[in-house]
N, C-alpha and C. Protein backbone atom coordinates (compact mmCIF):
# COMPACT_ATOMS: atom_id res chain seq x y z
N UNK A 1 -8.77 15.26 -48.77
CA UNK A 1 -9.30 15.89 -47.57
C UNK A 1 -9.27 17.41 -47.77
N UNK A 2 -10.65 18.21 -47.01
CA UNK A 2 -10.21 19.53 -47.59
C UNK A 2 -9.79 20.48 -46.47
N UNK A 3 -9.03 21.48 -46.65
CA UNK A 3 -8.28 22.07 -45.52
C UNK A 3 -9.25 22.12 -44.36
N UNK A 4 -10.25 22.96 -44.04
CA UNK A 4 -11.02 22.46 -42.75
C UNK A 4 -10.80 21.46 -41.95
N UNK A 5 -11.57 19.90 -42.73
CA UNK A 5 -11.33 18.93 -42.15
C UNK A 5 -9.75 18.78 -41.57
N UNK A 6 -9.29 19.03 -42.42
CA UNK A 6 -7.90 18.60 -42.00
C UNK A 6 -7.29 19.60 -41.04
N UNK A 7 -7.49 20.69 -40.89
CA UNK A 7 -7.41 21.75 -39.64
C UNK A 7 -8.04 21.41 -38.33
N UNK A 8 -9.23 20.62 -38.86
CA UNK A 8 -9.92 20.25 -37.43
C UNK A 8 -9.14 18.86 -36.97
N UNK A 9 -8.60 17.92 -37.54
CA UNK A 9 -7.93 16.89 -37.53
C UNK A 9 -7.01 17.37 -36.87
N UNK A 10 -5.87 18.00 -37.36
CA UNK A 10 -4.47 18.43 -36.23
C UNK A 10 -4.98 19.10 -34.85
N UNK A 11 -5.94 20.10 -34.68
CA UNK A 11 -6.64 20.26 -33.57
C UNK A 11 -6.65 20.03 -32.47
N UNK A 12 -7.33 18.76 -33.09
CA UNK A 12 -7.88 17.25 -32.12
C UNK A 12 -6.79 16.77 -31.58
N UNK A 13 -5.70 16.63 -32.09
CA UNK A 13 -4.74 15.86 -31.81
C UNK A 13 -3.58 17.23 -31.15
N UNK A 14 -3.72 17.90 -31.32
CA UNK A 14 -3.22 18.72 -30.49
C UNK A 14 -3.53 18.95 -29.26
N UNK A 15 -4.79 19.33 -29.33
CA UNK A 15 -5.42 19.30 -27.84
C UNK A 15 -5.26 17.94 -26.89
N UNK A 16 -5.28 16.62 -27.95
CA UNK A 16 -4.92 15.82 -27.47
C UNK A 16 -3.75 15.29 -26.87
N UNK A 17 -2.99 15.91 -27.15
CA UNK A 17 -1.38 16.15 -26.54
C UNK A 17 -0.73 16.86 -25.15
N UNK A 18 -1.90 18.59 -25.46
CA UNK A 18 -1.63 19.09 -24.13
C UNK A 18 -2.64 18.73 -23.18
N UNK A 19 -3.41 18.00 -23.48
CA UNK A 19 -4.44 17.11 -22.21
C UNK A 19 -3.00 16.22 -21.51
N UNK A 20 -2.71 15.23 -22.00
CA UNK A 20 -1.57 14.46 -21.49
C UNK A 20 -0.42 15.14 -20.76
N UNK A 21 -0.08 16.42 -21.56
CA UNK A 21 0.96 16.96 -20.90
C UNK A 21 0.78 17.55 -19.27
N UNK A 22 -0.51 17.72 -19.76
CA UNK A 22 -1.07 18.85 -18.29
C UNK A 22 -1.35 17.62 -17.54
N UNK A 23 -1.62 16.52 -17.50
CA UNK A 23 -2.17 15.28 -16.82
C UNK A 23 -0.63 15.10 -15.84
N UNK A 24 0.14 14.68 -16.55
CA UNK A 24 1.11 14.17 -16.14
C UNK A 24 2.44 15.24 -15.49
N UNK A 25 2.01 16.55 -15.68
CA UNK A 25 2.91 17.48 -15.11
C UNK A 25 1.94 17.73 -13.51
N UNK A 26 0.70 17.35 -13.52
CA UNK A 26 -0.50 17.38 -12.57
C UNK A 26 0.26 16.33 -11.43
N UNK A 27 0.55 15.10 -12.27
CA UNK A 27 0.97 14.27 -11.50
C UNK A 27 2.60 14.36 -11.04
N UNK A 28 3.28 14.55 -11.79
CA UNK A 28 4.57 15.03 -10.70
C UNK A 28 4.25 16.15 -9.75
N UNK A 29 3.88 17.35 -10.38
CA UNK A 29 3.85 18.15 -8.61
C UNK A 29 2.93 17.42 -7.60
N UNK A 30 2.39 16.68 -7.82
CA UNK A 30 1.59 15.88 -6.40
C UNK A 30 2.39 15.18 -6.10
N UNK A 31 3.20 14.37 -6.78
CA UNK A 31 4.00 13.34 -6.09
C UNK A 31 5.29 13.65 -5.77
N UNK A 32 5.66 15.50 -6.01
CA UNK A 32 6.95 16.04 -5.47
C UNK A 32 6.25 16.21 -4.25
N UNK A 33 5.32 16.67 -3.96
CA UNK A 33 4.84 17.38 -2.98
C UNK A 33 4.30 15.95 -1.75
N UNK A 34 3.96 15.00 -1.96
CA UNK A 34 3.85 14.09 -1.20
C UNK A 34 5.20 13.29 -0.78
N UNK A 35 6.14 13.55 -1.16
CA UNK A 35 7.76 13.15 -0.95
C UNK A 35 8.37 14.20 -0.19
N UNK A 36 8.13 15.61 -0.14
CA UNK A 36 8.66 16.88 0.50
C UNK A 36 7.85 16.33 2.35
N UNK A 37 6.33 15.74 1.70
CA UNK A 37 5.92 15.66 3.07
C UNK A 37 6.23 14.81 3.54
N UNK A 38 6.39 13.48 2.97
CA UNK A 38 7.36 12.32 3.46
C UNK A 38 8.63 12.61 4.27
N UNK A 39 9.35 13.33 3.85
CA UNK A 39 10.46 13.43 4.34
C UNK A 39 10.66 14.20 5.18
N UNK A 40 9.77 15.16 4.94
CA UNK A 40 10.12 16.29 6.47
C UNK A 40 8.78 15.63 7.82
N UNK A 41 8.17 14.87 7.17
CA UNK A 41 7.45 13.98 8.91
C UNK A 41 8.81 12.84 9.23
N UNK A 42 9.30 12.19 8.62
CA UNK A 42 10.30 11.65 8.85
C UNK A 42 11.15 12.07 9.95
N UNK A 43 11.68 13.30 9.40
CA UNK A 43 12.56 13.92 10.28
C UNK A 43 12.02 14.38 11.50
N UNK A 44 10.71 14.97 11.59
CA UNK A 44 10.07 15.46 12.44
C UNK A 44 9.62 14.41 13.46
N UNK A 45 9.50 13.23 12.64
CA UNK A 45 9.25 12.36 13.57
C UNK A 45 9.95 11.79 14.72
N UNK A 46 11.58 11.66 14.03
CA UNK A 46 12.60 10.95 14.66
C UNK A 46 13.37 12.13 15.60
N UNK A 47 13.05 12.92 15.41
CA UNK A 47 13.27 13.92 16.60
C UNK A 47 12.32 14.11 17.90
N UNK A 48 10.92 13.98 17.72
CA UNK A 48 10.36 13.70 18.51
C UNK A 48 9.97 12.64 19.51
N UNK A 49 10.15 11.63 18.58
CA UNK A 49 10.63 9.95 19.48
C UNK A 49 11.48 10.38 19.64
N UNK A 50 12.49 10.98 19.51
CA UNK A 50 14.28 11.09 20.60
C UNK A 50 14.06 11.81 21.73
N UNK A 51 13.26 12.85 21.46
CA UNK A 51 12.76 13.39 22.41
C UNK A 51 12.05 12.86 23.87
N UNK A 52 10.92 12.07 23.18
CA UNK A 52 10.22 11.30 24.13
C UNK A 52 10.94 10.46 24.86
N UNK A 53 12.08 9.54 24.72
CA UNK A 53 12.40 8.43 25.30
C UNK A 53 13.61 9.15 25.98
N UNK A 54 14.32 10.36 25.50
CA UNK A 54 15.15 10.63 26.82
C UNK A 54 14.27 11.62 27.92
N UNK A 55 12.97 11.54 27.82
CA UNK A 55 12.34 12.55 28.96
C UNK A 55 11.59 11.33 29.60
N UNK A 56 11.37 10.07 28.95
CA UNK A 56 11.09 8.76 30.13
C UNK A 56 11.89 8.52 30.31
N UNK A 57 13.15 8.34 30.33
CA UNK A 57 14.64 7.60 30.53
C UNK A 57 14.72 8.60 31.80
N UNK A 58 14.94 10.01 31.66
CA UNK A 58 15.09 10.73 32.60
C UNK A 58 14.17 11.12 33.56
N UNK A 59 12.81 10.62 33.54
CA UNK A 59 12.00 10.39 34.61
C UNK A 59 12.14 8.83 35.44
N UNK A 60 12.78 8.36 34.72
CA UNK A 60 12.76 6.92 35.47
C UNK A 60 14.22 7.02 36.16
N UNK A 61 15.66 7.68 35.74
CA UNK A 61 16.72 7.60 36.02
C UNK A 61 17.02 9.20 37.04
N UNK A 62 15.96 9.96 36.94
CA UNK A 62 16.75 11.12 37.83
C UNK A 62 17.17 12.16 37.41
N UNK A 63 17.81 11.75 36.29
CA UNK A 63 18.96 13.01 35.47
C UNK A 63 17.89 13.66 35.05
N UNK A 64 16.98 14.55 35.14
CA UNK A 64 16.18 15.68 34.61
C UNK A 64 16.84 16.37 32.98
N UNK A 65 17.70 16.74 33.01
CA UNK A 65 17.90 17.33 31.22
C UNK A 65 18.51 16.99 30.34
N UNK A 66 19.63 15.99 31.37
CA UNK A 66 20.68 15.19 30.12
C UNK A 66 20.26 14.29 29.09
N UNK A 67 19.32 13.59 29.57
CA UNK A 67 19.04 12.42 28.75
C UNK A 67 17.90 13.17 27.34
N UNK A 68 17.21 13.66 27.65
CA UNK A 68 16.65 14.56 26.98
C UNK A 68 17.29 15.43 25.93
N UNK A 69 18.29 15.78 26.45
CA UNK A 69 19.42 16.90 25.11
C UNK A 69 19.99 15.46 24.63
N UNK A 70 20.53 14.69 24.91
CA UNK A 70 21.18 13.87 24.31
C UNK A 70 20.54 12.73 23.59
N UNK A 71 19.13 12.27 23.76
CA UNK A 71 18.42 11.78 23.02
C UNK A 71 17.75 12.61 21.61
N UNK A 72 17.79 13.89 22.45
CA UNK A 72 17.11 14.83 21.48
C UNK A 72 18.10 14.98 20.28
N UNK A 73 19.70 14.89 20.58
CA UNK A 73 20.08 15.24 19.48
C UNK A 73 20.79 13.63 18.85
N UNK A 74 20.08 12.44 19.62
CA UNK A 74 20.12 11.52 18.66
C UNK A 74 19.42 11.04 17.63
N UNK A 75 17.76 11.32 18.35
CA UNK A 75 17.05 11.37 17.13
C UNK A 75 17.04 12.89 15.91
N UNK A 76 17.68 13.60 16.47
CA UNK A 76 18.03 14.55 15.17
C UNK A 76 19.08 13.79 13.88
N UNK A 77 19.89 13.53 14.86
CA UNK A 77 20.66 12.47 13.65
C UNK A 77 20.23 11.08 12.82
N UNK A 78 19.54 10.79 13.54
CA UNK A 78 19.03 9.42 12.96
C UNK A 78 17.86 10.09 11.62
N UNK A 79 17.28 11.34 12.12
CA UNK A 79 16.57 11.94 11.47
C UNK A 79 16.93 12.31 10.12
N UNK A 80 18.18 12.81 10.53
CA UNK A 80 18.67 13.17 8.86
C UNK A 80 19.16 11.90 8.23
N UNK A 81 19.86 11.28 8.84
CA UNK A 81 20.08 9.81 7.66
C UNK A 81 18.99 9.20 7.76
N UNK A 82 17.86 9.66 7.83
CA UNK A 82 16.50 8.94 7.06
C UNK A 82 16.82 9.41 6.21
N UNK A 83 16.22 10.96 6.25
CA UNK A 83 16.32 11.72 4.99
C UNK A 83 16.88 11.38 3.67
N UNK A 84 18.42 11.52 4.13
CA UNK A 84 19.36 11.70 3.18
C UNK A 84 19.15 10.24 2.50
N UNK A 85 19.15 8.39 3.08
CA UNK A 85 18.52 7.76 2.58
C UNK A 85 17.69 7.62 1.90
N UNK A 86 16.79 8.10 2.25
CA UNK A 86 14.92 8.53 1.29
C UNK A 86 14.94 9.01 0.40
N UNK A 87 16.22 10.04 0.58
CA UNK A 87 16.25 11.07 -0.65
C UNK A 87 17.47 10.38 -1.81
N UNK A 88 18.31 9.41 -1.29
CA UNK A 88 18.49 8.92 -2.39
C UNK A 88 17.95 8.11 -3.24
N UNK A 89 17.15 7.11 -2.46
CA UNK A 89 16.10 6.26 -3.09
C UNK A 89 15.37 6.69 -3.88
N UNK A 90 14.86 7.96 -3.77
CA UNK A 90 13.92 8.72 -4.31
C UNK A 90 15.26 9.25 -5.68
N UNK A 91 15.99 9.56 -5.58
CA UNK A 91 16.50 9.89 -6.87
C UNK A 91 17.03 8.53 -7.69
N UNK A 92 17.21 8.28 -7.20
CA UNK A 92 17.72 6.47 -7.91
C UNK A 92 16.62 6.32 -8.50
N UNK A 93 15.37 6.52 -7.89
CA UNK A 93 14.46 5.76 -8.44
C UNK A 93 13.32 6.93 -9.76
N UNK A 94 14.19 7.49 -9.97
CA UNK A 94 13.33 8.74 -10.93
C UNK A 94 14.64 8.54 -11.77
């Protein structure tokens, strides 16, 4: 083989290497970034259902703010042990 060819040969296969690399580094930051959003609607979520059900609880029962702070800061908690769940799964599983 004469050097050319064979220069163009490693090349090929070089380029063919950082195609893959860039592919697949493409694909972890999307799928860090779809797990960051996973987890913070999670949380966001379960604070806002806590929210909601102590401001019907407290329209149906009277108590105007209690049920509301105190739901509110149940779904804060339930919120984070999603999280912290999710987020171990998510490392277990990498």
């Amino acid at each position: 083989m004469t050097i050319p060819e064979d220069f163009k040969t490693r090349l090929k296969i070089a380029k063919s290497k950082i195609k893959k690399q860039t592919f697949y580094q493409n694909e972890k930051n999307g799928s860090f970034m779809g797990s960051a959003f996973k987890l913070g609607t999670e949380l966001v979520a379960a604070v806002a259902v806590g929210t909601i059900i102590g401001f019907i609880l407290d329209s149906w029962f009277d108590t105007k703010p209690w049920l509301i702070i105190i739901f509110f800061f149940l779904g804060a908690a339930a919120g984070i042990l999603n999280v912290i769940r999710t987020a171990n799964q998510m490392q277990k599983k990498d």
